[in-house]
Protein backbone atom coordinates (compact mmCIF):
# COMPACT_ATOMS: atom_id res chain seq x y z
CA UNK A 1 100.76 92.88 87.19
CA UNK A 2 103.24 91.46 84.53
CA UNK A 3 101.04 91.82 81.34
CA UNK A 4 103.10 90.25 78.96
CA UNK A 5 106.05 89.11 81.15
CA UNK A 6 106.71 85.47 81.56
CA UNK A 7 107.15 84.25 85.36
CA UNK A 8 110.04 81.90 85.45
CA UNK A 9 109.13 80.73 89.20
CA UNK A 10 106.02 79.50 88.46
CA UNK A 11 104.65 77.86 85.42
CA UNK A 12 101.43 79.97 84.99
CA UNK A 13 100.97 83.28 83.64
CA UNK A 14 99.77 85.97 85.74
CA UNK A 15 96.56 87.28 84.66
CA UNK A 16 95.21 90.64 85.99
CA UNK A 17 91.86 93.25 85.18
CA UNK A 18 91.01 93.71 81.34
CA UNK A 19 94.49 94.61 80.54
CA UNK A 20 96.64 91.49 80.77
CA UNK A 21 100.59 92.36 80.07
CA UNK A 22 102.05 90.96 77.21
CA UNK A 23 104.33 88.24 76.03
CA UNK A 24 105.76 86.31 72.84
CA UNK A 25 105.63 86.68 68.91
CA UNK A 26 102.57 84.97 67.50
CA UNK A 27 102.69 83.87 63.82
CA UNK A 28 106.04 85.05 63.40
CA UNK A 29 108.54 83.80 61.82
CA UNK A 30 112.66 83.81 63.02
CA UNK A 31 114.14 86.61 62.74
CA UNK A 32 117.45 85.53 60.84
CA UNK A 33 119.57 88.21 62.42
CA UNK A 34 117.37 91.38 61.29
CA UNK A 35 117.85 92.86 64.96
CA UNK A 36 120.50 91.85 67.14
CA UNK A 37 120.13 94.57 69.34
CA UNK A 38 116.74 93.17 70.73
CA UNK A 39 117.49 90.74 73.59
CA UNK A 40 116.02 88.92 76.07
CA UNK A 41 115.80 89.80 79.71
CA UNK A 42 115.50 88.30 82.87
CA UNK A 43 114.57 89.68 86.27
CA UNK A 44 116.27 88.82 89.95
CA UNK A 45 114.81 89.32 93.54
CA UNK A 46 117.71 90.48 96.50
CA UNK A 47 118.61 86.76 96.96
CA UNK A 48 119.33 86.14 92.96
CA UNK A 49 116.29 84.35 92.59
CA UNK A 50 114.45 84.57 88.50
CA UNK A 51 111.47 86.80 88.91
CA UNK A 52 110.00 87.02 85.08
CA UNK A 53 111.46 87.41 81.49
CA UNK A 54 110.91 90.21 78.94
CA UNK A 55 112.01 91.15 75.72
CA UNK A 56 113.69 94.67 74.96
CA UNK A 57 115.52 96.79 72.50
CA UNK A 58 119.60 98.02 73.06
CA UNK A 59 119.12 101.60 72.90
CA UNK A 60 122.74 102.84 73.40
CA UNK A 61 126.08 100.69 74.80
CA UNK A 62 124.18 100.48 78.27
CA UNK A 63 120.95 101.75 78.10
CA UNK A 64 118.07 98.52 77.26
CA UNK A 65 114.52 99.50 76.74
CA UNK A 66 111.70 97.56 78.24
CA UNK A 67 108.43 97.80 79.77
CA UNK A 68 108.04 99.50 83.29
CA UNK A 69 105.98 96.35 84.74
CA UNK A 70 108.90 94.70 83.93
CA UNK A 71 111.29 96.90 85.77
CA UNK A 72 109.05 97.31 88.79
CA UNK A 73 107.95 95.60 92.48
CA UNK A 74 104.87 93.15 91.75
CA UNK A 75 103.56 92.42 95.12
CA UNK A 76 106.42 91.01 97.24
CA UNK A 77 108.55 90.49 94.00
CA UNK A 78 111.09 93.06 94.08
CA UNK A 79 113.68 93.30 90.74
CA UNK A 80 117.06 94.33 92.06
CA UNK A 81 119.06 93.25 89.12
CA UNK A 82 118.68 91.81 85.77
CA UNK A 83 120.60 89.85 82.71
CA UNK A 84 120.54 90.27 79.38
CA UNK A 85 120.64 87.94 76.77
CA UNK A 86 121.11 88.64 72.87
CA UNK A 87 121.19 85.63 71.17
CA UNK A 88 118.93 84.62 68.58
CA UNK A 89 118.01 81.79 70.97
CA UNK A 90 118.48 81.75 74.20
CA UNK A 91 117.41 78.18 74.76
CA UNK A 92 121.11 77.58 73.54
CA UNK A 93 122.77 80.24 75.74
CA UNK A 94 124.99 78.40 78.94
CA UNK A 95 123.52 78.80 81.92
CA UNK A 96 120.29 80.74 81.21
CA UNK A 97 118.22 82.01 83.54
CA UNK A 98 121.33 82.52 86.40
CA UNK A 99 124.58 83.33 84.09
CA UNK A 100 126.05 84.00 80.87
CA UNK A 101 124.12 87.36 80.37
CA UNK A 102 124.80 91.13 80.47
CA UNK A 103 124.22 91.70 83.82
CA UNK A 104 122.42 95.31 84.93
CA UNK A 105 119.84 97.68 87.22
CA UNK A 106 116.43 98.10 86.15
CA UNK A 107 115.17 101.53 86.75
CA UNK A 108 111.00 102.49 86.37
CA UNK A 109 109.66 105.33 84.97
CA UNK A 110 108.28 107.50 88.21
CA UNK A 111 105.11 108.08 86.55
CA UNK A 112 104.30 104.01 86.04
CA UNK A 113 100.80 103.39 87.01
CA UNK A 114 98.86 100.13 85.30
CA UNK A 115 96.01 101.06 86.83
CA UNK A 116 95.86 104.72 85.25
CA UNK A 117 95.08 103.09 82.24
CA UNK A 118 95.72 104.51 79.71
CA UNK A 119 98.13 106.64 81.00
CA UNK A 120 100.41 104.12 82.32
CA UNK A 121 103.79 105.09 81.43
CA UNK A 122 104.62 101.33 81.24
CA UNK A 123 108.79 101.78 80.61
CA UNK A 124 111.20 100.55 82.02
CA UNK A 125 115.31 100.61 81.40
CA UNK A 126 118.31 98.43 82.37
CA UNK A 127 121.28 100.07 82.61
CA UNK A 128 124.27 97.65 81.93
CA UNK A 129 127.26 97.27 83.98
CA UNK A 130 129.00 96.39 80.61
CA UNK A 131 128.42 98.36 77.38
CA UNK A 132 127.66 96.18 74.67
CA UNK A 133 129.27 97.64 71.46
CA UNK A 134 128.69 94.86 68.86
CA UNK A 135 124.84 94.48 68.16
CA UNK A 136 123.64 97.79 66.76
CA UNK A 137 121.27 99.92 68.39
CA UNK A 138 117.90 100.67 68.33
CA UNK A 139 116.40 104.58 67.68
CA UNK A 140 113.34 106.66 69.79
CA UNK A 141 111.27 108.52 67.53
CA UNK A 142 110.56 112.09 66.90
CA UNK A 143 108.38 113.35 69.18
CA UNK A 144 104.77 113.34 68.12
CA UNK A 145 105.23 111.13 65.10
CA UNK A 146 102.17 108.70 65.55
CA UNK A 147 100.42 111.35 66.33
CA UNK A 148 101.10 113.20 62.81
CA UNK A 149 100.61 109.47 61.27
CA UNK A 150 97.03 109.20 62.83
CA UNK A 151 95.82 112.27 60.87
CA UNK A 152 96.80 111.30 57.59
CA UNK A 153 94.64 109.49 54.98
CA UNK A 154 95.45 105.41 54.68
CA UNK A 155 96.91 105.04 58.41
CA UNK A 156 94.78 101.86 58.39
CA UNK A 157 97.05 100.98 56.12
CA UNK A 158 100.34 101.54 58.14
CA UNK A 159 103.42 98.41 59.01
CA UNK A 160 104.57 98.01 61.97
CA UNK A 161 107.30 95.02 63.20
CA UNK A 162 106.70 93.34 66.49
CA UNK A 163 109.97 91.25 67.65
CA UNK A 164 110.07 89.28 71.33
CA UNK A 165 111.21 86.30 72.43
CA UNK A 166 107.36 85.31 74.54
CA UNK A 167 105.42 82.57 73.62
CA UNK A 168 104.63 81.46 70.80
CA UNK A 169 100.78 80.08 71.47
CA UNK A 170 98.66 79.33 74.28
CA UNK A 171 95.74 77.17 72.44
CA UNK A 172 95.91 74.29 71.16
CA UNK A 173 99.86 74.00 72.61
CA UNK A 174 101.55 76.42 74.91
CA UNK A 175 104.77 77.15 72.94
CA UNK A 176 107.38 78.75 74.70
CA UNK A 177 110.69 78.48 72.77
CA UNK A 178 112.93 81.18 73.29
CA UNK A 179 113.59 82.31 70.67
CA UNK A 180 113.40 86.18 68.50
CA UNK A 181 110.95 86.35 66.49
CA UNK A 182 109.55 88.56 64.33
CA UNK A 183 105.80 89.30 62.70
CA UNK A 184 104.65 92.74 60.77
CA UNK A 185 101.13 93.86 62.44
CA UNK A 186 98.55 96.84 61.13
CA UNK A 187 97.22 99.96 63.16
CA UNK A 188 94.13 99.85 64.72
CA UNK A 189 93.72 103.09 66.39
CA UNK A 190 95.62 105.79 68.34
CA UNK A 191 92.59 107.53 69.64
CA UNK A 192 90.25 105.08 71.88
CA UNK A 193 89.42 105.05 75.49
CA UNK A 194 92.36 102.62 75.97
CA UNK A 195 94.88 104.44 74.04
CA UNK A 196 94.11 108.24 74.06
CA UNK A 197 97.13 109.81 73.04
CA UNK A 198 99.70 107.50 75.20
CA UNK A 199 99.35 103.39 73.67
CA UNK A 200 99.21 102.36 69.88
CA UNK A 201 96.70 99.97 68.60
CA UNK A 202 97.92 97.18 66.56
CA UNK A 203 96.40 93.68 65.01
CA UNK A 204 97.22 90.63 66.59
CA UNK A 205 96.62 88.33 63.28
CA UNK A 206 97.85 85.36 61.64
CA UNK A 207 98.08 86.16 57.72
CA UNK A 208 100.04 85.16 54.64
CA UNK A 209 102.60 87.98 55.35
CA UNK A 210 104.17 90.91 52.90
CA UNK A 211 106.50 89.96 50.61
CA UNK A 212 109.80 90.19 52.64
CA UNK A 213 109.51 86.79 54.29
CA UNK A 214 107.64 88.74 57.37
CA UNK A 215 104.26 86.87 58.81
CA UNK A 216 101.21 88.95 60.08
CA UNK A 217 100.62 88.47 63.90
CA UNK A 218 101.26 89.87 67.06
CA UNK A 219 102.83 89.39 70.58
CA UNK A 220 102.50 87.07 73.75
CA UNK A 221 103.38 86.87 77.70
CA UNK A 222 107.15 87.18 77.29
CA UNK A 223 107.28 89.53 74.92
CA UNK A 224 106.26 92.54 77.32
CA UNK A 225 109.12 95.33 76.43
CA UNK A 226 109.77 94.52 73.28
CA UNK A 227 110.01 97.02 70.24
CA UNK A 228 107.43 97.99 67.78
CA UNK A 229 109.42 99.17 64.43
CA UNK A 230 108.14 101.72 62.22
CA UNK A 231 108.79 102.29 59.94
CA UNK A 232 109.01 98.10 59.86
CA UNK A 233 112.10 97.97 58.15
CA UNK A 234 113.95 100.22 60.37
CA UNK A 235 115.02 100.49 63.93
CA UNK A 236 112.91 103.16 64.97
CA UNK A 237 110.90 101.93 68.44
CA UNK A 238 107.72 103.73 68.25
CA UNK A 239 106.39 101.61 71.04
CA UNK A 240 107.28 99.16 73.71
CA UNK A 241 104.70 96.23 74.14
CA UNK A 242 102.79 96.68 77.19
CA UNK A 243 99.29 94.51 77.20
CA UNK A 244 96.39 92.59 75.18
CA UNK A 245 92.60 92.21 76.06
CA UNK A 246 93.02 88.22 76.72
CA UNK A 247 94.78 85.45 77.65
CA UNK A 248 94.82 83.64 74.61
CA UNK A 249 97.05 86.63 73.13
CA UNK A 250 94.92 87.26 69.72
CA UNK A 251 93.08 90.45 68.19
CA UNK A 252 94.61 93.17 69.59
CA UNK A 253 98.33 94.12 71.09
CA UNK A 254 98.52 97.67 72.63
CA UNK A 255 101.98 99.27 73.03
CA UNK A 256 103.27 102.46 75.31
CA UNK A 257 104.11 105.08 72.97
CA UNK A 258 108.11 106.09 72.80
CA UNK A 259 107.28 109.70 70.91
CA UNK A 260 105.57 111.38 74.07
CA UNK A 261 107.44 114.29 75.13
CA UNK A 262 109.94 114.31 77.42
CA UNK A 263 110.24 110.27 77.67
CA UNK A 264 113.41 110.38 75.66
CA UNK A 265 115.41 112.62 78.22
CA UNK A 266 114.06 109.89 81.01
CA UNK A 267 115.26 107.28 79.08
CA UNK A 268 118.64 108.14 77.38
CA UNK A 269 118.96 110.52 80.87
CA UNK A 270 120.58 106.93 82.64
């Protein structure tokens, strides 16, 4: 189940259950070179064949965060390798989807399980054959931070920053550019039946944005992987995007926490 992955073979999104994986920015807006470290990836079967894209965040030179349904078998579709592409957009990088990237090994968390909802440990790494030294990296929180942020008075209140390169709308126009984008969203809740302790909760709203040329919204298919910032001017990844409730990719965007203990030491432990 790719819930916000973008199949390249075929031209329609896979849909699966109430949880349906997650893809691109939605009222975003560019992101003028804000984080350089978040890059697009794409997927490859034993015979080189494109599986899917994500998005994901450069953790260290070789280590790339993304979401475990992105990393893992769906059905007969087996990810052996992967590329990785960091430009702003990819639509002008030579030779996408079958050169020109990073190329690496996706690895999936052992305890990845969509259908234990909402324990799903939906991460994922690539571990590059290259180390990519140029493009800054992204951080993993403290451990337990959302969880200290839930108990505090005004969390309603809270910023996050989505970035992905997914789609951009389904209706009226399917809009797939691929490009990074960026779009500041609101918490919703850290304590319902679908996040309990392991997903965070965010909007998934078109507004008039905050002041620092940053639009309300939320993510799409494509953008499955990518990083939720908080605070949303930093480089912290509290989250990697994991699903939404529909197809049409509005009203809510639910992300696997990154401050659950021991995930770091899987992670950084590649």
């Amino acid at each position: 189940m790719k819930a916000k992955a973008v199949v390249l073979i075929v031209t329609v999104l896979l849909i699966a259950l109430a949880a349906l994986p997650a893809g691109a920015i939605t009222g975003g807006v560019p992101d003028g070179g804000q984080h350089p470290y978040v890059g697009l990836v794409v997927f490859y079967d034993a015979a080189g064949n494109p599986l899917w894209r994500c998005s994901g965040t450069l953790l260290t030179p070789t280590i790339f965060l993304t979401a475990g349904h992105c990393t893992a078998p769906d059905g007969p579709a087996v990810p052996v390798s992967a590329q990785v592409w960091f430009d702003e957009n990819v639509t002008t990088a030579t030779g996408y989807p079958f050169s020109g990237g990073v190329t690496g090994t996706p690895y999936t968390h052992p305890l990845y399980n969509f259908g234990a909802l909402p324990a799903t440990y939906d991460v994922g790494v690539v571990v590059l054959g290259s180390p990519v030294t140029d493009k800054g990296y992204g951080a993993l929180p403290p451990v337990g931070l959302l969880t200290d942020l839930d108990t505090r008075r005004g969390q309603k209140d809270l910023t996050f920053m989505v970035v992905g390169y997914g789609l951009q709308e389904i209706k009226p126009t399917f809009m797939a550019e691929r490009s990074r984008l960026k779009a500041t969203s609101t918490l919703v809740n850290l304590r319902s039946a679908l996040t309990d302790g392991y997903n965070l909760h965010t909007t998934n709203n078109p507004g008039k944005g905050n002041g620092r040329g940053e639009t309300s919204g939320g993510t799409c298919f494509g953008d499955s992987g990518g990083p939720v910032f908080y605070p949303a001017d930093s480089n912290q990844v509290v989250g990697i995007t994991s699903f939404g409730l529909n197809q049409n990719c509005k009203g809510a965007d639910f992300a696997f926490r990154t401050d659950l203990p021991d995930l770091a030491g899987w992670i950084l432990g590649h």
